[in-house]
Structure formats: C-alpha cells, structure tokens
N, C-alpha and C. Protein backbone atom coordinates (compact mmCIF):
# COMPACT_ATOMS: atom_id res chain seq x y z
N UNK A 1 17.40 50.30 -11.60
CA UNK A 1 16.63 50.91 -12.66
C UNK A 1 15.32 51.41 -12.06
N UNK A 2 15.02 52.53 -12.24
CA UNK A 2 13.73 52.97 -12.04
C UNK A 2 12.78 52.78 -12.61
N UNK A 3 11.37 52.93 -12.26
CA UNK A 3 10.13 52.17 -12.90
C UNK A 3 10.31 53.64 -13.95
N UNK A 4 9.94 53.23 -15.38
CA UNK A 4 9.27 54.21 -16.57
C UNK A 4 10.40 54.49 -17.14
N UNK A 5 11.72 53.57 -16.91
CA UNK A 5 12.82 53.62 -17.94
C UNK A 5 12.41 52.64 -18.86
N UNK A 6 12.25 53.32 -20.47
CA UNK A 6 12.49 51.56 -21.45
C UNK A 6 13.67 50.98 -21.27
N UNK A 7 13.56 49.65 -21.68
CA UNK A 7 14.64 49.00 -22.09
C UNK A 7 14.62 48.60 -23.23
N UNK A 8 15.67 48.73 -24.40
CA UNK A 8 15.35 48.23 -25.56
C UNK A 8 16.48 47.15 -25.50
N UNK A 9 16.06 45.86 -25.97
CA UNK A 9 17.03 44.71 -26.38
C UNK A 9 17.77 44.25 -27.82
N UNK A 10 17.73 45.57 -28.57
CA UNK A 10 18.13 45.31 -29.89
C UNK A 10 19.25 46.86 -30.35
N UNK A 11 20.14 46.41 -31.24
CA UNK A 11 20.90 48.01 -30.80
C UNK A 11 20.25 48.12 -32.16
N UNK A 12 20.47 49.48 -32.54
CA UNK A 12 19.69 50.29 -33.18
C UNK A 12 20.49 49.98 -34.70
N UNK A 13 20.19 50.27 -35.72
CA UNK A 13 20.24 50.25 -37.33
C UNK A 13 20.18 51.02 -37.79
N UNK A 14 21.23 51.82 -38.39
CA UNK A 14 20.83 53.33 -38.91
C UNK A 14 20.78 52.61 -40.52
N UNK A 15 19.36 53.49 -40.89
CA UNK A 15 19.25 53.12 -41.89
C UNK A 15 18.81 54.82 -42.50
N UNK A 16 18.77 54.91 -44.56
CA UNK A 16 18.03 56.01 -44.68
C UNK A 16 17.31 55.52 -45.83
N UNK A 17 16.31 56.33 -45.82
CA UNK A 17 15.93 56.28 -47.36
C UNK A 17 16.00 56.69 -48.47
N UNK A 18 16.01 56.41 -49.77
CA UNK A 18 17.17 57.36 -50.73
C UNK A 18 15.84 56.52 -51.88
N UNK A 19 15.45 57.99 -52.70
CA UNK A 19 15.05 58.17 -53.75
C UNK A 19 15.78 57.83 -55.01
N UNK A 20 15.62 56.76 -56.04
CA UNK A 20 16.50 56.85 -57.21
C UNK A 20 15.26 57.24 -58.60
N UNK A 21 16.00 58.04 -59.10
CA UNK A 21 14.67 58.75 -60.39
C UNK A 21 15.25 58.40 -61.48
N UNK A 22 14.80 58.06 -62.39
CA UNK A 22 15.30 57.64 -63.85
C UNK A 22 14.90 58.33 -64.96
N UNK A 23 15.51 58.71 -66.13
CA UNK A 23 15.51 59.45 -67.22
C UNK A 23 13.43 59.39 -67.79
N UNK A 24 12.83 58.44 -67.41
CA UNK A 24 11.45 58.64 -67.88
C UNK A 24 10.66 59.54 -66.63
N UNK A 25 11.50 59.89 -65.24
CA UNK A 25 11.04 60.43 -64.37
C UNK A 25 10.30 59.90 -63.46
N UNK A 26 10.22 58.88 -63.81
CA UNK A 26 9.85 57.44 -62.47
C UNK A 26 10.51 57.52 -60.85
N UNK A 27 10.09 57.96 -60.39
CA UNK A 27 11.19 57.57 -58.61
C UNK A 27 10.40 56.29 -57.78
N UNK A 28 11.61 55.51 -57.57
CA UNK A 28 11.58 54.60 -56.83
C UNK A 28 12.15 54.32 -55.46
N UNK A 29 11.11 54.39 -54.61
CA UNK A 29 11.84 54.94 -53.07
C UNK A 29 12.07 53.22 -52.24
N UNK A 30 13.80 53.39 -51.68
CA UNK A 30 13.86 51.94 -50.97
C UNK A 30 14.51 52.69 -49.85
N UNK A 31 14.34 51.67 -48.25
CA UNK A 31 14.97 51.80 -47.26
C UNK A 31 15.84 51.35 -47.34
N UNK A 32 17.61 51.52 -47.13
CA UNK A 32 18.73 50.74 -47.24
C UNK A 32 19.58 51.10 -45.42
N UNK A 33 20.64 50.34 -45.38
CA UNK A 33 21.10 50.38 -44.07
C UNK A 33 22.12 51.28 -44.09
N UNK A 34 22.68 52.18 -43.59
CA UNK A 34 23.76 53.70 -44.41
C UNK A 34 25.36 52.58 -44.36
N UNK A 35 25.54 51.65 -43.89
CA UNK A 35 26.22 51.42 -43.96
C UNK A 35 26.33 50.17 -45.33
N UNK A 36 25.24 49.85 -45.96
CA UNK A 36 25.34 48.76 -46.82
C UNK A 36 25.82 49.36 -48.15
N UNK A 37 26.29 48.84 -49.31
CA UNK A 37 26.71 49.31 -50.77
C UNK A 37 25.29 49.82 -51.62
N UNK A 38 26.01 50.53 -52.33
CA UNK A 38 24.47 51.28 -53.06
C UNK A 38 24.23 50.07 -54.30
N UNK A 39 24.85 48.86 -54.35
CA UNK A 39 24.95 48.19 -55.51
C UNK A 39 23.35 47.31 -55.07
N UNK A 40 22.79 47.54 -53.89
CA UNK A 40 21.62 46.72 -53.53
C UNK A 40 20.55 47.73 -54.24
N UNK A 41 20.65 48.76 -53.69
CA UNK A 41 19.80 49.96 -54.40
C UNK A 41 19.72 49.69 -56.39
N UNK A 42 20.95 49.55 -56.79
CA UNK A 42 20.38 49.72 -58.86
C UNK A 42 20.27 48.38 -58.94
N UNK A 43 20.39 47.03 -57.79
CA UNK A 43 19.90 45.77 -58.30
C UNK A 43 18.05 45.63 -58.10
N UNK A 44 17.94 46.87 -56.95
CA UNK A 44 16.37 46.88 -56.86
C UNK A 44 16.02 47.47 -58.61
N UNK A 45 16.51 48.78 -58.47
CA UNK A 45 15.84 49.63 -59.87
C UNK A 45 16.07 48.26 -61.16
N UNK A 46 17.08 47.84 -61.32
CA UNK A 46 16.99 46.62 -62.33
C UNK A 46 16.15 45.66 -62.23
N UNK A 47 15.50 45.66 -61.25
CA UNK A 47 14.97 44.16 -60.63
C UNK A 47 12.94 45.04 -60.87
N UNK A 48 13.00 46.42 -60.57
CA UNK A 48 11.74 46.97 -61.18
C UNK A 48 11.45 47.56 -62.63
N UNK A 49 12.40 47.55 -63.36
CA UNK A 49 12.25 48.29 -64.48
C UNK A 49 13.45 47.12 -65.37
N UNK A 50 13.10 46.34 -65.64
CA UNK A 50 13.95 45.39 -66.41
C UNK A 50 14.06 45.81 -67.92
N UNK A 51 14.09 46.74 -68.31
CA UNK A 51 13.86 47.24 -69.36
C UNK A 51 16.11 48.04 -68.80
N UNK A 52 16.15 48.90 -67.75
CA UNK A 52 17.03 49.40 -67.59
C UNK A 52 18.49 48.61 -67.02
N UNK A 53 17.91 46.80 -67.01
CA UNK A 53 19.39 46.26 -67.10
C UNK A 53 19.76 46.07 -67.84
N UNK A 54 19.42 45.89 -69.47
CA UNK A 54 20.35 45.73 -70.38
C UNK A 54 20.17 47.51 -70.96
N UNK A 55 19.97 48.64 -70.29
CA UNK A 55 20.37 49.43 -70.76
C UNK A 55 21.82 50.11 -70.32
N UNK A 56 22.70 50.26 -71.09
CA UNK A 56 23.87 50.86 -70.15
C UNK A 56 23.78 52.57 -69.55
N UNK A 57 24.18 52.59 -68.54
CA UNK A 57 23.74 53.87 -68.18
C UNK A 57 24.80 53.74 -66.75
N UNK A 58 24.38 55.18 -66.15
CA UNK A 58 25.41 55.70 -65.15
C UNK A 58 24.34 56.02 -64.07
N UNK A 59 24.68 55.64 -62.77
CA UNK A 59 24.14 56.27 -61.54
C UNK A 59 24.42 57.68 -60.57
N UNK A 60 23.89 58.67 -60.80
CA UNK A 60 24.41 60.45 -60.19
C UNK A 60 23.99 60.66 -59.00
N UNK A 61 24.79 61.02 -58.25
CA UNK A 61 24.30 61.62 -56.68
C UNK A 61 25.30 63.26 -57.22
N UNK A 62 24.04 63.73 -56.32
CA UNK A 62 24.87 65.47 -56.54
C UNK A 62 25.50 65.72 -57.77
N UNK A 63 25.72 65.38 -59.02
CA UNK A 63 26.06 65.90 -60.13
C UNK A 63 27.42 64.97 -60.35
N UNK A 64 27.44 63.51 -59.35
CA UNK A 64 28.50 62.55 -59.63
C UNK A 64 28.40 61.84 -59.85
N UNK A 65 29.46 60.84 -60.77
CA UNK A 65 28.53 59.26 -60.84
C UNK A 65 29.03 58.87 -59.54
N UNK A 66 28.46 57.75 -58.82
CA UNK A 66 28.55 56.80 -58.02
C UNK A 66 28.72 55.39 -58.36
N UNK A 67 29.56 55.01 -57.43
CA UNK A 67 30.09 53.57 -58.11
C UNK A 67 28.89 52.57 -56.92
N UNK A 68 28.69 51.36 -57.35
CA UNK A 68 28.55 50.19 -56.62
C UNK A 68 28.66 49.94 -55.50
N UNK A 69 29.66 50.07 -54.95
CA UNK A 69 30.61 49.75 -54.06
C UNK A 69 30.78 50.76 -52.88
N UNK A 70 30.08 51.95 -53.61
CA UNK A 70 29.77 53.41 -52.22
C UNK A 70 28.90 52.69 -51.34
N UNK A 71 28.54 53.90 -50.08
CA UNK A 71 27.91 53.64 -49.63
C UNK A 71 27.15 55.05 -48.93
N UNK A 72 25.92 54.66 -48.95
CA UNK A 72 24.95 56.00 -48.14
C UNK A 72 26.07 56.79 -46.65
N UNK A 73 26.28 56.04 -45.66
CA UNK A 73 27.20 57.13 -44.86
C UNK A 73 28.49 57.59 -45.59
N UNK A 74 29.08 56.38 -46.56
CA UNK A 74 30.71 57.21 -47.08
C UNK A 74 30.56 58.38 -48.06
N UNK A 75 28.93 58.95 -48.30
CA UNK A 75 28.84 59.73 -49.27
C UNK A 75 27.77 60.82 -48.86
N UNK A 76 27.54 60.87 -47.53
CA UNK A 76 27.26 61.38 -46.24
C UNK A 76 25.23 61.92 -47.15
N UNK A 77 24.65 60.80 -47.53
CA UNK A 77 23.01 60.77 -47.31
C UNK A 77 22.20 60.86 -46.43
N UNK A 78 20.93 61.82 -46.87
CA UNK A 78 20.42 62.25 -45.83
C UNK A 78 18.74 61.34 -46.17
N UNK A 79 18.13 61.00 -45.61
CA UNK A 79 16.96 60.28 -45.55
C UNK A 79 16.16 61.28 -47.44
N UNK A 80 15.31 61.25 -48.00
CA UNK A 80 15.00 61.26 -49.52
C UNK A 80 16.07 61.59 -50.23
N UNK A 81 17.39 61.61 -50.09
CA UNK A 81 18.14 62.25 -51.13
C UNK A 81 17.74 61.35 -52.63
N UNK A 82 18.01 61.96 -53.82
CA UNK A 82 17.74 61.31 -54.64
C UNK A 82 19.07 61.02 -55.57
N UNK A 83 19.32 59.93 -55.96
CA UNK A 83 19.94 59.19 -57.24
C UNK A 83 19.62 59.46 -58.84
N UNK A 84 20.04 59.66 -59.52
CA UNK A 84 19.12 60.07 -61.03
C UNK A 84 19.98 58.26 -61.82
N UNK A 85 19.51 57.64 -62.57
CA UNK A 85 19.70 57.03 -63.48
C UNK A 85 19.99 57.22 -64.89
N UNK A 86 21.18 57.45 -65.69
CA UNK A 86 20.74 58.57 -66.26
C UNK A 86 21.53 57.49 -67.85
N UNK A 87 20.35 57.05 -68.71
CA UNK A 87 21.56 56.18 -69.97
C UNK A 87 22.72 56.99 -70.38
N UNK A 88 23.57 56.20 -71.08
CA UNK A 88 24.61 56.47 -71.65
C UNK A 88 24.43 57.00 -72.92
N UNK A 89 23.90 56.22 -74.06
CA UNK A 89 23.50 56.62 -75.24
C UNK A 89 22.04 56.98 -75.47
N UNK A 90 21.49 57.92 -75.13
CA UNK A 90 20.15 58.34 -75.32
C UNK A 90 19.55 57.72 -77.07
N UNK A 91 18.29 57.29 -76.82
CA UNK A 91 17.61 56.56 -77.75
C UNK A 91 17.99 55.14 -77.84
N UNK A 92 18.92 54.78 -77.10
CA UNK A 92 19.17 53.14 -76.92
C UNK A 92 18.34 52.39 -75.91
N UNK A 93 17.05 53.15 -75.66
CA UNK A 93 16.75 52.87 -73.96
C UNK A 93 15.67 51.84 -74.38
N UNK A 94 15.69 50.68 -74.25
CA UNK A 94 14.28 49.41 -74.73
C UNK A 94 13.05 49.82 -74.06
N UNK A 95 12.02 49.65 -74.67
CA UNK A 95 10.90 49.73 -74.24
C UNK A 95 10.16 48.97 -73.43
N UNK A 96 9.66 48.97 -72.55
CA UNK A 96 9.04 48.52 -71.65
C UNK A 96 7.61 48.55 -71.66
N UNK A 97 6.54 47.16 -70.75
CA UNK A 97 5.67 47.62 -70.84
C UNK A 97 5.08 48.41 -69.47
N UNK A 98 4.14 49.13 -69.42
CA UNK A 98 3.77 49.96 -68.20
C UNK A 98 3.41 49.29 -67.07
N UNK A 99 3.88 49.81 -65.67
CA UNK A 99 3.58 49.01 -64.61
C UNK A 99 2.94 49.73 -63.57
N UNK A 100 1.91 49.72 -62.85
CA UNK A 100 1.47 50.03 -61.75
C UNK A 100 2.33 50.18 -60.77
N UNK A 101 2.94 51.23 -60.12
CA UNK A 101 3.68 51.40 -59.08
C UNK A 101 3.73 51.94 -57.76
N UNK A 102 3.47 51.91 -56.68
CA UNK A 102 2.86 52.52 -55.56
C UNK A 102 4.22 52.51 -54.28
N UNK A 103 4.48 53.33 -53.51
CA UNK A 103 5.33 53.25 -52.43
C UNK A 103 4.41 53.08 -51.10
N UNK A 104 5.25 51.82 -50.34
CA UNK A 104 4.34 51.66 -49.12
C UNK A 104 5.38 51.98 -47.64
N UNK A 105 5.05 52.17 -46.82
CA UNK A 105 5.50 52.62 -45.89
C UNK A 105 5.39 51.20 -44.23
N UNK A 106 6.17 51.00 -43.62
CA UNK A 106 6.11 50.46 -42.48
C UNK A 106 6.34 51.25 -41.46
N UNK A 107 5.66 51.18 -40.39
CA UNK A 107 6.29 51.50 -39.40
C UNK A 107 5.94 50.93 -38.14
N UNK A 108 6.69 50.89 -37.15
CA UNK A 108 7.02 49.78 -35.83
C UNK A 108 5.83 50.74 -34.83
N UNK A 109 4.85 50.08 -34.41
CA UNK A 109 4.33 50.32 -33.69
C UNK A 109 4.77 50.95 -32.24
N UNK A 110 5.90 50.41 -31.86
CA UNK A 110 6.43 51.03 -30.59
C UNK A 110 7.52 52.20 -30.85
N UNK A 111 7.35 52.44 -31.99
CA UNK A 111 8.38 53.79 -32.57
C UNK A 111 9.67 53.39 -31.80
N UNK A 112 10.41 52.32 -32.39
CA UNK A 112 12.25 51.68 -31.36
C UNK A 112 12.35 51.56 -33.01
N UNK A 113 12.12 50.94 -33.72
CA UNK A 113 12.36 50.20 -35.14
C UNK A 113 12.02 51.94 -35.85
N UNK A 114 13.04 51.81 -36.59
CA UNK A 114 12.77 52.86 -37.99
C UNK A 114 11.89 52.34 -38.98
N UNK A 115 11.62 53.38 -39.66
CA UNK A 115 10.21 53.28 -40.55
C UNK A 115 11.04 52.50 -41.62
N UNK A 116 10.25 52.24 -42.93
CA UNK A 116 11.05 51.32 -43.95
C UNK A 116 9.90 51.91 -45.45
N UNK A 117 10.24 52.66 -46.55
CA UNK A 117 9.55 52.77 -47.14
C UNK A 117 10.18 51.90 -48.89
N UNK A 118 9.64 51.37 -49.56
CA UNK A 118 9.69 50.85 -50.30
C UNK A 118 8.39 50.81 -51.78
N UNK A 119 9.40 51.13 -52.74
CA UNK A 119 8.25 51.23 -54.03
C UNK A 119 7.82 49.83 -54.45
N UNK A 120 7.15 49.64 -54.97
CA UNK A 120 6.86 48.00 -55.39
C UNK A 120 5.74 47.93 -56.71
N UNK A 121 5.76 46.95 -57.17
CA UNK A 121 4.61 47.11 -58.65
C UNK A 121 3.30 46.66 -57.32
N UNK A 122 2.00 46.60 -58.01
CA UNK A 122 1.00 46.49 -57.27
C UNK A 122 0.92 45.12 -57.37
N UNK A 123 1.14 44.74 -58.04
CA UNK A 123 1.21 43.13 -58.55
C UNK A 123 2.05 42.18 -57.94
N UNK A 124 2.77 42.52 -56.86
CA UNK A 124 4.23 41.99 -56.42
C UNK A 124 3.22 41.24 -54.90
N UNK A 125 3.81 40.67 -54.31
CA UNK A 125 3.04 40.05 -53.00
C UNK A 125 3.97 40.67 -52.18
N UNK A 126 3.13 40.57 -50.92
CA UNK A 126 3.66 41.97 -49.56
C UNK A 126 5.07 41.03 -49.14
N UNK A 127 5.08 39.99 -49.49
CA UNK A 127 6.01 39.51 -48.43
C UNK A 127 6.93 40.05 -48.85
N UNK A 128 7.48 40.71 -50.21
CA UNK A 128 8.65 41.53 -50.16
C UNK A 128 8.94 42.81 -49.60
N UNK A 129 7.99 43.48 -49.07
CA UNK A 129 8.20 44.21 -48.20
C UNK A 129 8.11 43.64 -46.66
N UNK A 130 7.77 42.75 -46.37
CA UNK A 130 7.67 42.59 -45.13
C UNK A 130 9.48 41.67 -44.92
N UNK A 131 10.07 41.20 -45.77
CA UNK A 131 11.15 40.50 -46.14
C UNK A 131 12.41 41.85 -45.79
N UNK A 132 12.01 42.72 -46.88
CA UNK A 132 12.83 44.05 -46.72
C UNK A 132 12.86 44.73 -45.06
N UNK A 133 11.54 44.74 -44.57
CA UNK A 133 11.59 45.46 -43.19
C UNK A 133 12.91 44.47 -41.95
N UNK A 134 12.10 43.26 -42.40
CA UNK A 134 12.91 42.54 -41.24
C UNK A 134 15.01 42.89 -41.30
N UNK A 135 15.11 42.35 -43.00
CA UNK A 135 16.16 42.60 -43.32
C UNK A 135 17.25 43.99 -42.87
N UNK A 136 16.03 44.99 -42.70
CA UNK A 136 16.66 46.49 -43.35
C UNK A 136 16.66 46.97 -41.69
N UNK A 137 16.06 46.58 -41.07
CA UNK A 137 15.84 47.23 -39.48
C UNK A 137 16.75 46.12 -37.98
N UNK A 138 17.02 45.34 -38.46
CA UNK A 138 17.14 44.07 -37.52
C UNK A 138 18.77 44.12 -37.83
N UNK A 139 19.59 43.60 -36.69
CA UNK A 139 20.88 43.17 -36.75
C UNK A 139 20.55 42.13 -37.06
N UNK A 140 22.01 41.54 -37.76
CA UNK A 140 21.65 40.00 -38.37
C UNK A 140 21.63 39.23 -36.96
N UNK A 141 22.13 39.04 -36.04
CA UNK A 141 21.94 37.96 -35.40
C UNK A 141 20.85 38.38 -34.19
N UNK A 142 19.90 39.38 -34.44
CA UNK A 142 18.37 39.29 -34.04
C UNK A 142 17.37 38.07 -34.45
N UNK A 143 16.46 37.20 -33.17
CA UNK A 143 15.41 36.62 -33.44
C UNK A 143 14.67 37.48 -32.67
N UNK A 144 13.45 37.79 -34.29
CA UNK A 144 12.49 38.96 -33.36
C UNK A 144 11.34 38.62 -34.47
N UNK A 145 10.13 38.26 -34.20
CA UNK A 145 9.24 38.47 -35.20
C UNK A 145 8.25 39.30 -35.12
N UNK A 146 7.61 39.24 -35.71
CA UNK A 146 6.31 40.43 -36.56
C UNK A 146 5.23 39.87 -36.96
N UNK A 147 4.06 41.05 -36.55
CA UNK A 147 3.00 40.54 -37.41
C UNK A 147 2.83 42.10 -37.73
N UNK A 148 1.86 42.01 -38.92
CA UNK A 148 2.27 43.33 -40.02
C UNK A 148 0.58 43.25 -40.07
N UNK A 149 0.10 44.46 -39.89
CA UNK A 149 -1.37 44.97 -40.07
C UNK A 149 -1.64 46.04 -41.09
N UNK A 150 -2.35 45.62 -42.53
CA UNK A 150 -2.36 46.98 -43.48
C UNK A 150 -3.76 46.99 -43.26
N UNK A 151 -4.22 48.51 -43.57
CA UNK A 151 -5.80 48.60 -43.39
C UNK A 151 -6.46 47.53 -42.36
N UNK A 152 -5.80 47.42 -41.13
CA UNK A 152 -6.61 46.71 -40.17
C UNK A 152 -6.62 45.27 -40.20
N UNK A 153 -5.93 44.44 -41.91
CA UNK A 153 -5.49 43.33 -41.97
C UNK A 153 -4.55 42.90 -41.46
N UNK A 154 -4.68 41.80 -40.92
CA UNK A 154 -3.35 40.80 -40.81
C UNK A 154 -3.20 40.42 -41.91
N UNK A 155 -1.54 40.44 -42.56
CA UNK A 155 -0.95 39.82 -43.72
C UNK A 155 -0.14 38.48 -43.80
N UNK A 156 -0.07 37.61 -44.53
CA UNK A 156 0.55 36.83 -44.26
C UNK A 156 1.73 36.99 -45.47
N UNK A 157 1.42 38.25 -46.11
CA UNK A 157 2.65 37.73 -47.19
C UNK A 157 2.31 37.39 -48.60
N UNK A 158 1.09 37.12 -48.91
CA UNK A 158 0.84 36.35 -50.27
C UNK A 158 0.13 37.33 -50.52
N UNK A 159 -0.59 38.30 -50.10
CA UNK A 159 -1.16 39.54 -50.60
C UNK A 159 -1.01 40.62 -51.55
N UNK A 160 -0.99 40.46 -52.27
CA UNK A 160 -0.73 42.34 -53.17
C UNK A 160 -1.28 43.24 -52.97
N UNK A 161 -0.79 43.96 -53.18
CA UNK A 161 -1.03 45.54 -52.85
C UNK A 161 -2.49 46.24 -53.88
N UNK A 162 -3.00 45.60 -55.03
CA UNK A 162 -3.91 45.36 -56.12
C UNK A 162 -5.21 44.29 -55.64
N UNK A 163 -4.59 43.88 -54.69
CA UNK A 163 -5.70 42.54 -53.80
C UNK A 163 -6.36 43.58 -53.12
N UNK A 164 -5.46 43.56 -52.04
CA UNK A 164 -5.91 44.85 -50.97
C UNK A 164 -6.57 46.01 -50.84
N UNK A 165 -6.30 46.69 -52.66
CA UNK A 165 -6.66 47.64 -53.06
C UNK A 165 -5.82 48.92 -52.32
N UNK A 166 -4.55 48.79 -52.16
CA UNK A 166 -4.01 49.23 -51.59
C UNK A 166 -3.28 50.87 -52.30
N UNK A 167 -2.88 51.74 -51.84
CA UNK A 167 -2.98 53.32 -52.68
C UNK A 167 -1.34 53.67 -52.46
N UNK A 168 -1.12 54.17 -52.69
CA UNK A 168 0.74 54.90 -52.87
C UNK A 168 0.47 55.79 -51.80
N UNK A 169 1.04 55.68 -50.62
CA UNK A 169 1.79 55.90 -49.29
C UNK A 169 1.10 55.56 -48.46
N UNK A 170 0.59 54.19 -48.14
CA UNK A 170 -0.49 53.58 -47.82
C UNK A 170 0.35 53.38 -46.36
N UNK A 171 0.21 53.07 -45.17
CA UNK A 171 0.92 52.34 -44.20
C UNK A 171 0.71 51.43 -43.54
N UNK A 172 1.53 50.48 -43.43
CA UNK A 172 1.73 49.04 -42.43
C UNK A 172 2.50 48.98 -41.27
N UNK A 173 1.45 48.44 -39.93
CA UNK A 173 1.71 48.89 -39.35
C UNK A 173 2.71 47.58 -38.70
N UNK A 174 3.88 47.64 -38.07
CA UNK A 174 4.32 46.19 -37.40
C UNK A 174 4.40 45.86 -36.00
N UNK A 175 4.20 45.21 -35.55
CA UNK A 175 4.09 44.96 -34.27
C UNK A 175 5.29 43.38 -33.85
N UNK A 176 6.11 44.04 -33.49
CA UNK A 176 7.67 42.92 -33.10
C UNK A 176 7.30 42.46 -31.77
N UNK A 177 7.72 41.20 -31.59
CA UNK A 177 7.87 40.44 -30.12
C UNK A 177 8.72 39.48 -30.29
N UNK A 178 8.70 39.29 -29.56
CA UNK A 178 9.89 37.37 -29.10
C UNK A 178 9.35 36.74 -29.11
C-alpha cells in the first residue's frame, strides 16, 4: 500500500432520504437504509403526528399507493423523493394540537459516513437523532462510536433542540472512532 491511500474499515450503507408530506402539507424528512421496508418510515410519521394513526389513510409514491413492506431500492428512490399521506375519508382527520417542528442534519466529519437528516418536534431530546445516525449509517455488527458536536456543543443526548435553541437545517457534526 502506498502512503495517501485511505483505508476505510466499515463497508459502506446505502442509505437515502425520502420526504413524506401529508394532506395539512407538513413534510417530514427521515434518513432510511434503501434496502430497509418503508413500514419504518409511516411508523415515524405516526409516531410524529399521532393524530394520523388512528386516521385511516393511504401512502403515494409517484401517483401509487405503496405498501409497508416496499422498499426505497425495490421502488428505485432517489435521495428527497417525496411520499404524500393522503386520508381515506376526507373530514374524518382528528385534530391535533400544534407542534414545533424543525429538520436537523448530521454529518460525519471525515465525509466516509453518509449524512442522516431527520425531522423531529423541538421538544424531543437529541438522542433520537443521534440513535437514528448510528442505526441508519453503521452495519449491524459495527463497534464504532461518536461524539456529536451541534453549535460547537458536545451532546450527550438529553438535549433538545428548544434547549439549544436550535433552527430547521441546523447541523451536527459527528466525529466516529474505536
């Protein structure tokens, strides 16, 4: 090997990011792995807008529904494509109350790790994004850790994004070692 070749010790993760927008016009942006089921993607949107799991409704890519059980490469996604959410019976849709929502961004300091962007309420603590990065970028049988710097902070995780004072496309930066 010659001197000024990298070596990277982790094989790579294709992952993309995929926009899902819902009938009030809300988009909620998550990083997923192209090979994982899109059923992780509407358990996020259910899991942010709890108002839209007991609503029944259908999920559209390109003017189709999409089942569960697809997946970002078997339905050949390109990094923002977007999802629409779209109810079934219009005016059945429960009301909700309003939430602060901001998308934050990671990215790997040594540019080897793909970026990871994720929407989140402001109110939520970072460790779910820092939970998502490890998850969404890492083969499972990687030991690799991180320390995660927003605005020049070290995070430990218990932080919100409303603590921090943190803004919608804000970025964190990560720094991986052994």
């Amino acid at each position: 090997m010659k001197d000024g070749y990298e070596v990277h010790f982790l094989p790579k993760v294709k992952v993309v990011t995929l926009v899902l927008q819902d009938f009030r016009g809300r988009s909620f942006t998550r990083t997923v792995r192209r090979t994982g089921i899109l059923q992780i993607l509407f358990d996020f949107y259910a899991a942010m807008v709890p108002a839209a799991a007991v609503s029944p409704g259908i999920f559209m890519y390109r003017g189709e529904p999409v089942k569960s059980q697809q997946t970002p490469a078997g339905l050949g996604m390109e990094d923002w494509d977007r999802i629409y959410f779209l109810p079934s019976i219009p005016g059945e849709v429960a009301e909700e109350k309003p939430e602060n929502y901001l998308t934050l961004r990671v990215v790997d300091i040594n540019r080897i790790l793909p970026d990871v962007h994720l929407t989140m309420r402001s109110s939520d603590k970072l460790k779910v994004l820092m939970d998502l990065y490890k998850a969404t970028v890492l083969p499972r049988e990687a030991y690799v850790k991180f320390t995660f710097l927003l605005n020049g902070r070290r995070l430990n995780g218990e932080e919100t994004p409303a603590f921090l004072e943190t803004e919608d496309g804000d970025m964190a930066d990560c720094f991986p070692y052994l």
